[in-house]
Structures are given as C-alpha cells and as structure tokens.
C-alpha atoms as a PDB file:
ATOM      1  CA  UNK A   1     113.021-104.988  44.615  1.00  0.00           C
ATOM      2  CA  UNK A   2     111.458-107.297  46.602  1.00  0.00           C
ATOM      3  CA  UNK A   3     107.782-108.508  45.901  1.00  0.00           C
ATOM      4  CA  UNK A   4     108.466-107.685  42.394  1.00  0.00           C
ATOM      5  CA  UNK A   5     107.930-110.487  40.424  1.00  0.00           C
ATOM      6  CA  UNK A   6     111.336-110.722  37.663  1.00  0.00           C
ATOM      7  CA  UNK A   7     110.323-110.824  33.747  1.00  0.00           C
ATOM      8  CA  UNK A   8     111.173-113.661  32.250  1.00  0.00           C
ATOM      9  CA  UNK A   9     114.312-113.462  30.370  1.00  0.00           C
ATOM     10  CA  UNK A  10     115.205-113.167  26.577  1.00  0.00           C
ATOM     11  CA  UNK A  11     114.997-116.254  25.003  1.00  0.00           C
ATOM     12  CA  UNK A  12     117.366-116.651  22.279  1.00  0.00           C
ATOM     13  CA  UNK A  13     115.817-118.668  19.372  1.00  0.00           C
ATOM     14  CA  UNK A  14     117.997-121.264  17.439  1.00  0.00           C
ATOM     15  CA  UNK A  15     119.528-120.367  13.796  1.00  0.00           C
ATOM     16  CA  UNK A  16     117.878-123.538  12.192  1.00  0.00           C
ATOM     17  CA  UNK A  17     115.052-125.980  13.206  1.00  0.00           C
ATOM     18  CA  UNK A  18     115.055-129.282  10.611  1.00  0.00           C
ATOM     19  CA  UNK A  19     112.108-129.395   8.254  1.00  0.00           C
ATOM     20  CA  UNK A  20     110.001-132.951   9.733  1.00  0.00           C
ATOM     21  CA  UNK A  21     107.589-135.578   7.783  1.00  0.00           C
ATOM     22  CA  UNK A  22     107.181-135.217   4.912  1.00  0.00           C
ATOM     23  CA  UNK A  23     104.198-134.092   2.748  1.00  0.00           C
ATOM     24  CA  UNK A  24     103.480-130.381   1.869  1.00  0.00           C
ATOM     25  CA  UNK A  25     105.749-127.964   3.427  1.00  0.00           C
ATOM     26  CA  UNK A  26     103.530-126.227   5.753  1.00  0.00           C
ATOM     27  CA  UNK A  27     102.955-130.250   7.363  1.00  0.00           C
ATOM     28  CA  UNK A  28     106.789-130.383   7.654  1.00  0.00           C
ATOM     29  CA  UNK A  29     107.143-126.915   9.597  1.00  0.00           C
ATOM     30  CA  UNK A  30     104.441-127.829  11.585  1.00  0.00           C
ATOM     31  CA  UNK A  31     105.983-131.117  12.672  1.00  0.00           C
ATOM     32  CA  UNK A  32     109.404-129.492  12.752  1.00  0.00           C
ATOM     33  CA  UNK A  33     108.223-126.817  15.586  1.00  0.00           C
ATOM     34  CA  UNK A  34     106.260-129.292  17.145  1.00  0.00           C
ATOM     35  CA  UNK A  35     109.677-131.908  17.911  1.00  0.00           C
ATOM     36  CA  UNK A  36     111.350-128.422  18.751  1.00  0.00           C
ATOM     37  CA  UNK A  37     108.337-127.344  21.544  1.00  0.00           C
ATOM     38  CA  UNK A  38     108.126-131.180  22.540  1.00  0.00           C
ATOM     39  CA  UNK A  39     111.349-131.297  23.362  1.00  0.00           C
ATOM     40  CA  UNK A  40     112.465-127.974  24.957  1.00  0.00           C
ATOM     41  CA  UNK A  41     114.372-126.144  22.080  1.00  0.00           C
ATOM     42  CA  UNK A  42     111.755-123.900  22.247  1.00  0.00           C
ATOM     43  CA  UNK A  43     110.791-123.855  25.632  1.00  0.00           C
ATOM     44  CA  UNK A  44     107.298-122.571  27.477  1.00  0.00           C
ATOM     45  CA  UNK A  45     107.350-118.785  27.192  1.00  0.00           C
ATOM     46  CA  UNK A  46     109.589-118.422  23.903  1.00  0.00           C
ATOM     47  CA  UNK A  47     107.795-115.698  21.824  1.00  0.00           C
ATOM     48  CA  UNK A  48     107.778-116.503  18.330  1.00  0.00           C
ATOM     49  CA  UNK A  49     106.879-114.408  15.061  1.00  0.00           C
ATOM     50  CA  UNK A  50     105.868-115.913  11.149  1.00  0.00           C
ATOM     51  CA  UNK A  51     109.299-113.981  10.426  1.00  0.00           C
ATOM     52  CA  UNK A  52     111.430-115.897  13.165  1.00  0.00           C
ATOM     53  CA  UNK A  53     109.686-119.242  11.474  1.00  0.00           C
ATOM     54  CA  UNK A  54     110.108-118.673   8.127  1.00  0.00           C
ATOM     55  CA  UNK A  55     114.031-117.801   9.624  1.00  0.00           C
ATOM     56  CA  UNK A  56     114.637-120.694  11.004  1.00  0.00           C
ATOM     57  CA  UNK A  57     113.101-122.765   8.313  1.00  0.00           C
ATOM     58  CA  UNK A  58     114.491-121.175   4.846  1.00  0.00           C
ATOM     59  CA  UNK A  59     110.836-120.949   4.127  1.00  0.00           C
ATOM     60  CA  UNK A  60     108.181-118.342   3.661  1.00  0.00           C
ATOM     61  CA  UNK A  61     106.035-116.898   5.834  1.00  0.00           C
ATOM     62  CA  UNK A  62     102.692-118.756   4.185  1.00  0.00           C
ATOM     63  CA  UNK A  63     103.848-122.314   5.744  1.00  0.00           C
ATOM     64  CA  UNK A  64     104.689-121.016   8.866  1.00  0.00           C
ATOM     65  CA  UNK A  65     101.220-119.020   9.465  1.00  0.00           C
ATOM     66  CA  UNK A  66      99.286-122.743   8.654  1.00  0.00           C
ATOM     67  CA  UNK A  67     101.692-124.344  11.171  1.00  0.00           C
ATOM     68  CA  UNK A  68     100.960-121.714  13.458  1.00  0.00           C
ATOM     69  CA  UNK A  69      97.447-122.229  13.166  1.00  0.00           C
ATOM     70  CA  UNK A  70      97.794-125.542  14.080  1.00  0.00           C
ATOM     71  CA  UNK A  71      99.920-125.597  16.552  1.00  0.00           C
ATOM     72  CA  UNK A  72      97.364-123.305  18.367  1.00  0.00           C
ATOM     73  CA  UNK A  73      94.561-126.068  17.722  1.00  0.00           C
ATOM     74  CA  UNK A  74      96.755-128.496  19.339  1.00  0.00           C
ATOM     75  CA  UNK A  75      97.648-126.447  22.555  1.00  0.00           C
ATOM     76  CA  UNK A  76     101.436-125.369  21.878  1.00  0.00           C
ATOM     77  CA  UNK A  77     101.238-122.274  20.843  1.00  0.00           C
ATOM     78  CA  UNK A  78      99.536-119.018  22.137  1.00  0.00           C
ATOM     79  CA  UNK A  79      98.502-115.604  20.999  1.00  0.00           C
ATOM     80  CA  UNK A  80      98.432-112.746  23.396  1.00  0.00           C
ATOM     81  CA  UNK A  81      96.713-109.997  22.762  1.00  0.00           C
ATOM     82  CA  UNK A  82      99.405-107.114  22.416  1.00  0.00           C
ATOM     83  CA  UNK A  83     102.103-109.547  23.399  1.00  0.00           C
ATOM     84  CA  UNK A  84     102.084-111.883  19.828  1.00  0.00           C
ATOM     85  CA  UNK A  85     102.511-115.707  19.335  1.00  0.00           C
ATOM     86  CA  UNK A  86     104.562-117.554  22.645  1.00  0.00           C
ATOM     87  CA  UNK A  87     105.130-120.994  23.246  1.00  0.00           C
ATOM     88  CA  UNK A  88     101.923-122.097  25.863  1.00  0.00           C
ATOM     89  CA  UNK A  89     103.103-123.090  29.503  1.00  0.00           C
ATOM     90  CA  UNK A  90     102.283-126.863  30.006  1.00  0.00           C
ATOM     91  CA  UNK A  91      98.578-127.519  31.075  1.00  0.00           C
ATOM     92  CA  UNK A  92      98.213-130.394  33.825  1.00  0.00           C
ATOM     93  CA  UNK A  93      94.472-130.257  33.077  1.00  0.00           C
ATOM     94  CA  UNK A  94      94.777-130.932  29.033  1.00  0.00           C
ATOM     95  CA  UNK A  95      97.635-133.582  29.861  1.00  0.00           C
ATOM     96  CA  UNK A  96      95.205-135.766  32.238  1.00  0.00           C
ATOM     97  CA  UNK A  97      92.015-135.226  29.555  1.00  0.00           C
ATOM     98  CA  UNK A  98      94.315-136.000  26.684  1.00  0.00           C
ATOM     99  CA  UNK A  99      95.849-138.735  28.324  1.00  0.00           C
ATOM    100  CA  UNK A 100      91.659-140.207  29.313  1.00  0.00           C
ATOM    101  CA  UNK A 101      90.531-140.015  25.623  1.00  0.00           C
ATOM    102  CA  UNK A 102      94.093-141.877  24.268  1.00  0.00           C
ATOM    103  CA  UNK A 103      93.389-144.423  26.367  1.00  0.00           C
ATOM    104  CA  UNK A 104      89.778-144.997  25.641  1.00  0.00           C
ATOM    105  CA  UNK A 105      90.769-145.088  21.897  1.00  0.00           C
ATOM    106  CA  UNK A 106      94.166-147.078  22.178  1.00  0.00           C
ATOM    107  CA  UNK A 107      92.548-149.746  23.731  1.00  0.00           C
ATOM    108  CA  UNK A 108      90.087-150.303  21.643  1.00  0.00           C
ATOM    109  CA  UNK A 109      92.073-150.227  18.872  1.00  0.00           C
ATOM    110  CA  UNK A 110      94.713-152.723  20.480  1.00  0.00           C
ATOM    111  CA  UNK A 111      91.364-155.126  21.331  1.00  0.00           C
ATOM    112  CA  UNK A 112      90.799-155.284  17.488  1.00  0.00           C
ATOM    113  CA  UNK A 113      94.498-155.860  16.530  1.00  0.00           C
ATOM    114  CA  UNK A 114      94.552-158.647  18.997  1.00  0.00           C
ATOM    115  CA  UNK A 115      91.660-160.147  16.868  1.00  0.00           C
ATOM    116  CA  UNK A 116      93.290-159.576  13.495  1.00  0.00           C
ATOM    117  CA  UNK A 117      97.020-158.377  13.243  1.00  0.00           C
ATOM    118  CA  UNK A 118      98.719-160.553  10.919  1.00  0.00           C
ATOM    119  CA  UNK A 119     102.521-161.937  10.955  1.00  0.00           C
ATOM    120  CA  UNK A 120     103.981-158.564   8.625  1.00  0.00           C
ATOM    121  CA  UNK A 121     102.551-156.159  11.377  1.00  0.00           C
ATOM    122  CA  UNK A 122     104.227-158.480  14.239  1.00  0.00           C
ATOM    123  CA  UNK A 123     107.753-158.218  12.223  1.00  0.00           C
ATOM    124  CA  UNK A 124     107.294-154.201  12.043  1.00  0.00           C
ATOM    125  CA  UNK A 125     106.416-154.006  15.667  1.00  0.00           C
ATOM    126  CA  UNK A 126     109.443-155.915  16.491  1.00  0.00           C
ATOM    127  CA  UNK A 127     111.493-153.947  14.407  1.00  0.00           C
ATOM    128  CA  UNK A 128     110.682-151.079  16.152  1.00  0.00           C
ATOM    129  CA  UNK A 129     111.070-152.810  19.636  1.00  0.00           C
ATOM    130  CA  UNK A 130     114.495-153.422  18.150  1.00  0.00           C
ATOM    131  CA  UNK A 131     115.485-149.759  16.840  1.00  0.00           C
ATOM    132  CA  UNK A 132     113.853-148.834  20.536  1.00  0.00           C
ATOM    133  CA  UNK A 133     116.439-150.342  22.567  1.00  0.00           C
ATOM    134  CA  UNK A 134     119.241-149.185  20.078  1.00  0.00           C
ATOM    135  CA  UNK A 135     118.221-145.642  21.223  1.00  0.00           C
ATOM    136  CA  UNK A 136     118.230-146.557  24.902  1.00  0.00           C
ATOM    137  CA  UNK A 137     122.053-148.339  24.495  1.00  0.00           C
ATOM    138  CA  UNK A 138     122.996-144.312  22.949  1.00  0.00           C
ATOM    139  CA  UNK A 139     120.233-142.160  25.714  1.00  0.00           C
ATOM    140  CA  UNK A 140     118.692-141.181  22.691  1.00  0.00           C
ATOM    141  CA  UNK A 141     115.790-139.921  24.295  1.00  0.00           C
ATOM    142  CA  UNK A 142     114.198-137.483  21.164  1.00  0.00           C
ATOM    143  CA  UNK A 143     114.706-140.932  18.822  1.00  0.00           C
ATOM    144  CA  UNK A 144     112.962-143.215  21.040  1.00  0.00           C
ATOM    145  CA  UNK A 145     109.972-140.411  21.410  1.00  0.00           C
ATOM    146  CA  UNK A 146     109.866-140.269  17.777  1.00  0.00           C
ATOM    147  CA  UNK A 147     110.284-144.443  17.710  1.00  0.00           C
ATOM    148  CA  UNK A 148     107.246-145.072  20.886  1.00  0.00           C
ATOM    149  CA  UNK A 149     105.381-142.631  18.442  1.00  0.00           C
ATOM    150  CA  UNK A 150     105.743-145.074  15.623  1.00  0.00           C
ATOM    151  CA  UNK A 151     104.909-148.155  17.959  1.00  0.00           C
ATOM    152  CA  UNK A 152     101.304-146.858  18.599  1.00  0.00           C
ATOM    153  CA  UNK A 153     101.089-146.089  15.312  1.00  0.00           C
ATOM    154  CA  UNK A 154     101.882-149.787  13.596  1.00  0.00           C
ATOM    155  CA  UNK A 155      99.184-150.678  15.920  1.00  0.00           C
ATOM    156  CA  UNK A 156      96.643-148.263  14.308  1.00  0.00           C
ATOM    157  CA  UNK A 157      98.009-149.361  11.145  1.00  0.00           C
ATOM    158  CA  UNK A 158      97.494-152.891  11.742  1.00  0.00           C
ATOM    159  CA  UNK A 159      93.699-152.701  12.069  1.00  0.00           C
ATOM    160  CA  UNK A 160      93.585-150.201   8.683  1.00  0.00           C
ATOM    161  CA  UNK A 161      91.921-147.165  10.940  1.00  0.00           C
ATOM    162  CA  UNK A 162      94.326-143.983  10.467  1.00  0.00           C
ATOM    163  CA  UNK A 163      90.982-141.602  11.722  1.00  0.00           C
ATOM    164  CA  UNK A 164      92.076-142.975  14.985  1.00  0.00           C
ATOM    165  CA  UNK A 165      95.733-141.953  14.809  1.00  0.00           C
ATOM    166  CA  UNK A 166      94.480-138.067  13.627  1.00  0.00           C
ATOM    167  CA  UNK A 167      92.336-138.076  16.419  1.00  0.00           C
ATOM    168  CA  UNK A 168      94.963-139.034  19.180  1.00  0.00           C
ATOM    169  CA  UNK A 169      97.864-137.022  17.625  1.00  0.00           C
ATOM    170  CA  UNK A 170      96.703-133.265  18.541  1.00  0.00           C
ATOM    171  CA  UNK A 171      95.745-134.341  22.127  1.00  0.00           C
ATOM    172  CA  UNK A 172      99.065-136.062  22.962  1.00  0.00           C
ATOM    173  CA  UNK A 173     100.370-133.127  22.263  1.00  0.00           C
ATOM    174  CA  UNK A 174     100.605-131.910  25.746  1.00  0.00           C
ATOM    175  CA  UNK A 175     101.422-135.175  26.928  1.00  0.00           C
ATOM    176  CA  UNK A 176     104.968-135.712  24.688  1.00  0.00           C
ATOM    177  CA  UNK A 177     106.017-132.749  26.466  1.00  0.00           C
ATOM    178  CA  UNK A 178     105.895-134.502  30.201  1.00  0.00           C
ATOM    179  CA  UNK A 179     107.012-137.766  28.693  1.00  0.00           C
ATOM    180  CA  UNK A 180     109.964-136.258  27.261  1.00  0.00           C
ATOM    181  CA  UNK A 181     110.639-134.455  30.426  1.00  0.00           C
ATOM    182  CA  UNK A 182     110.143-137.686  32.079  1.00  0.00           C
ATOM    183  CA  UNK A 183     113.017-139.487  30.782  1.00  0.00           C
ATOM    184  CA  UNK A 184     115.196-140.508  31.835  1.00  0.00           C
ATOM    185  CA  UNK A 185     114.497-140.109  35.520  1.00  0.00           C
ATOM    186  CA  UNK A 186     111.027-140.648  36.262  1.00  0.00           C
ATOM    187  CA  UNK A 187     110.118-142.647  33.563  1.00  0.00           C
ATOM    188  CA  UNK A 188     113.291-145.104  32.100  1.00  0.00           C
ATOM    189  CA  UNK A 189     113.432-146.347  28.819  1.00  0.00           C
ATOM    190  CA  UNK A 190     113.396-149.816  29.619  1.00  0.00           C
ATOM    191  CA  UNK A 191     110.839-149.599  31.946  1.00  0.00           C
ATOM    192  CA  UNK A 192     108.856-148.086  28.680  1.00  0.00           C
ATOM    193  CA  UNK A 193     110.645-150.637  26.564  1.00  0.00           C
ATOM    194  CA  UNK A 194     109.106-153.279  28.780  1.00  0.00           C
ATOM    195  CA  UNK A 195     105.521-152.046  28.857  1.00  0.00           C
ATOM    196  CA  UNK A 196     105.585-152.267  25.099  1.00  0.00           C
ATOM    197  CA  UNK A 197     106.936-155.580  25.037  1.00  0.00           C
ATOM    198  CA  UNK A 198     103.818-157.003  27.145  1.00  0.00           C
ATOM    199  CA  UNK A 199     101.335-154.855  24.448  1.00  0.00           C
ATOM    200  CA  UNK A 200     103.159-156.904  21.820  1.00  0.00           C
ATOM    201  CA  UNK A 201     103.155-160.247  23.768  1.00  0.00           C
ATOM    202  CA  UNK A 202      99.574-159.575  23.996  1.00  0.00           C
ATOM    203  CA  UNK A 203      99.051-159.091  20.357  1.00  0.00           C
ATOM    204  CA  UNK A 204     101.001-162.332  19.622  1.00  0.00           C
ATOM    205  CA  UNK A 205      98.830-164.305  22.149  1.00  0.00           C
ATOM    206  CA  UNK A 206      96.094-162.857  20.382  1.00  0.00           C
ATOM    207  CA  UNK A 207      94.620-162.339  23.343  1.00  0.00           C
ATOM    208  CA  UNK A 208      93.157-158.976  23.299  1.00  0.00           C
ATOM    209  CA  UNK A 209      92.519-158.916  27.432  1.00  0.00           C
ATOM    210  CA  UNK A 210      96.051-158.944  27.658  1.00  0.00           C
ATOM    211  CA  UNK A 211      96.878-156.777  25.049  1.00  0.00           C
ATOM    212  CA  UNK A 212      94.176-153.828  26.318  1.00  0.00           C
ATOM    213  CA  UNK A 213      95.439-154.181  30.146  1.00  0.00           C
ATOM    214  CA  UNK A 214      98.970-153.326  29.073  1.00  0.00           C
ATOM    215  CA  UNK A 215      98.321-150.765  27.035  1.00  0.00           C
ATOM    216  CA  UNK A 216      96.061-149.116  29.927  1.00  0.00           C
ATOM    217  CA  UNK A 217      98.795-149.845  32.229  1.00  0.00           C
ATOM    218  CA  UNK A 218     100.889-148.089  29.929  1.00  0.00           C
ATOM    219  CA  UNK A 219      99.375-145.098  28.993  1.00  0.00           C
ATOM    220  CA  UNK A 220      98.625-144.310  32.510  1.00  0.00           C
ATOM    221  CA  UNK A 221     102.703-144.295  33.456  1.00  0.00           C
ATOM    222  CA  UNK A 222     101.711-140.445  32.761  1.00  0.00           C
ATOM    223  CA  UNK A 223     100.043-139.922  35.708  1.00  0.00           C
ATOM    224  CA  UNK A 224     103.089-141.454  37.689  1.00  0.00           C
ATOM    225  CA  UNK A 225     105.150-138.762  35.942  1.00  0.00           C
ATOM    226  CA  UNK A 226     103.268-135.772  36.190  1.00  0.00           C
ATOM    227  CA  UNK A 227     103.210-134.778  39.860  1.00  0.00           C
ATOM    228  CA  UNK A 228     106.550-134.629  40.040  1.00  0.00           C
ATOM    229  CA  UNK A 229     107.598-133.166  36.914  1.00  0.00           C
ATOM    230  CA  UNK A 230     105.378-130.521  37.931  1.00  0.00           C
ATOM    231  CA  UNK A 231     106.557-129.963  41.301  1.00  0.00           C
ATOM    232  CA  UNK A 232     110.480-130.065  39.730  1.00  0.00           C
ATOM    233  CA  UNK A 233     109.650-127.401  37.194  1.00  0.00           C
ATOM    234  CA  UNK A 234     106.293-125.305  37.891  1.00  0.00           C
ATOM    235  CA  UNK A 235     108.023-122.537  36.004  1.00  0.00           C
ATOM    236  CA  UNK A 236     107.106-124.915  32.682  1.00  0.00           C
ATOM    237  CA  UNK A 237     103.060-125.289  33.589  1.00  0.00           C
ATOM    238  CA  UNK A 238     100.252-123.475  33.536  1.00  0.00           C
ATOM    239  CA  UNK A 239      98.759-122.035  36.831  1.00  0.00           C
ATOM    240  CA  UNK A 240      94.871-123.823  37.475  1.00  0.00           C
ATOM    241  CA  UNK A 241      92.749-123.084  39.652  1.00  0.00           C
END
C-alpha cells in the first residue's frame, strides 16, 4: 500500500562468529561481535538475543550478557523496550564527537612519542606498515582494520600510557563502522597506507610538529568519508534532528 512504510526484513544471523582477543571469555565475545557489527555481518537493525550469542559462540549465556553490556556502553548495541537487543543504526553525531576527542588524545600522545620512541618501537611500526600493504596487495580490508588498529596502538605503547588506548577504543567504535564502509572507495588503502607512513616519518624525525599534523590530517580523512557514506546508505544511520 502506498505511504506504508515496509518492515524491515528478517535478518538471518550467521551459524558461527570466531571468538576475538584473548583474555577472559566474555572479552573475547565482546570483541568477536564487535569485528562482526564493525564490519556488517551483523548489520544495523539485526535483533539479537543472549541465546542467539551464546549460539553462535559455543558459549553460555553469562559471557554474552557482559558483552552485551558493553557493547551498549560503546554505542553498538540497543535495547528496545518490548522489541529486545538490535544492532544500533550508525550515529553521524557520535562518529564526528568520537572522531574530536581521538584526535585531541592521538596527538598528544604522538607529540610525546616523537620526544621519546626508541629504535624497537620504530621496527614494530614498520612491521606493521609492512603486514599493512600485504593486506592491500590481497583487498583485505577486515585485516588491515584490525592492522591500522594495531598501528595507533604501538604508538600508545611506545610512550607506556595504555589509559589512553581504553579511553579511545569505545568511542571509535562508531567510527570503524564508516571506515570500514569507506574502503575501498572513498577512502583507499594506500591513500591510508600513506598517511601512516608520514606519522611514522614524523616519529623518526623526531619531530613531533610533524608527527601531530599527520596524525590530525589523518584522523580527520573521516569527515571526508562520512557525507557520502551517509548519503549512499541512509538506511545504515540514525535519523538526527
């Protein structure tokens, strides 16, 4: 009928979702559903139950109700009232907040490793560099999210201040979902590649103007992104007034 707006369809879920990290097993079904919302396996809308986790997981339903929990602090998940747990729509406000505060933090934090990061960080961050243009070569675009990831963290690592990496990590959430949508077309991997190539040369330099302007430069490649992401598929965000 016309006018009517159509219910969304049935989602079907997948049969098994891969345990991630590694710690206690509630930390690895958290990380595991986060990778699968991140990355459209489950996509914006999918309802979800602690029985369709523990499913999915070979686990109990304990695990799954702390991942839950967390995965609504970080934005991913939602619970309805009468309507249970669903995967949240995309929200272009959180993405552009999230993406203000990373910035603030990530460039302080590369100012510091410009200062004191010693040759064994370097070799790591090249490593990764490395293992990040492997994935480009096979349009791995989950392994390089999951590589870029590791890249900002080495840098946190370098300067010994972890606090900083648990406070960026539940407000990129939003964000990791538009970067992975992102690639390849709006945002290419070696144009990424390339942005963390200058951080690095910056670190090397030790020259920590350097290093901060490309990591600003790079963490704002979001805002690039997100317009038309948004306008491609407004059926994955939130409506804002």
């Amino acid at each position: 009928m016309a006018g009517r707006k159509r219910a969304d369809a049935p989602r079907t879920l997948p049969d098994h979702i891969p345990l991630g990290g590694e710690g206690p097993i509630g930390r690895q079904v958290y990380e595991g559903l986060r990778q699968a919302i991140i990355t459209g396996l489950l996509p914006p809308g999918t309802a979800l139950s602690e029985k369709d986790g523990s499913g999915m997981f070979g686990v109990s339903r304990q695990p799954v109700r702390e991942a839950f929990i967390k995965l609504v602090e970080a934005g991913l998940l939602q619970v309805l009232p009468q309507r249970g747990t669903r995967v949240r729509k995309i929200s272009r406000r959180q993405v552009e907040q999230g993406r203000f505060i990373r910035e603030a933090v990530e460039a302080a934090v590369v100012r510091l490793a410009a200062e004191s990061i010693d040759a064994a960080a370097l070799q790591r961050l090249d490593r990764n560099l490395e293992a990040q243009h492997a994935a480009a070569r096979r349009h791995d675009h989950a392994g390089f999210l999951a590589l870029d990831e590791g890249f900002h963290r080495l840098i946190i690592e370098a300067i010994d201040c972890l606090p900083a990496w648990s406070t960026i990590e539940n407000m990129k959430a939003q964000m990791d979902r538009v970067r992975y949508l992102s690639l390849p077309d709006v945002s290419p991997l070696e144009m990424l590649i390339a942005q963390h190539e200058e951080i690095v040369a910056g670190l090397r330099a030790r020259d920590a103007d350097a290093a901060e302007a490309a990591m600003r430069r790079h963490l704002r490649e979001i805002l690039s992104s997100l317009g038309p992401i948004a306008e491609r598929r407004p059926e994955l965000f939130e409506l804002e007034g």
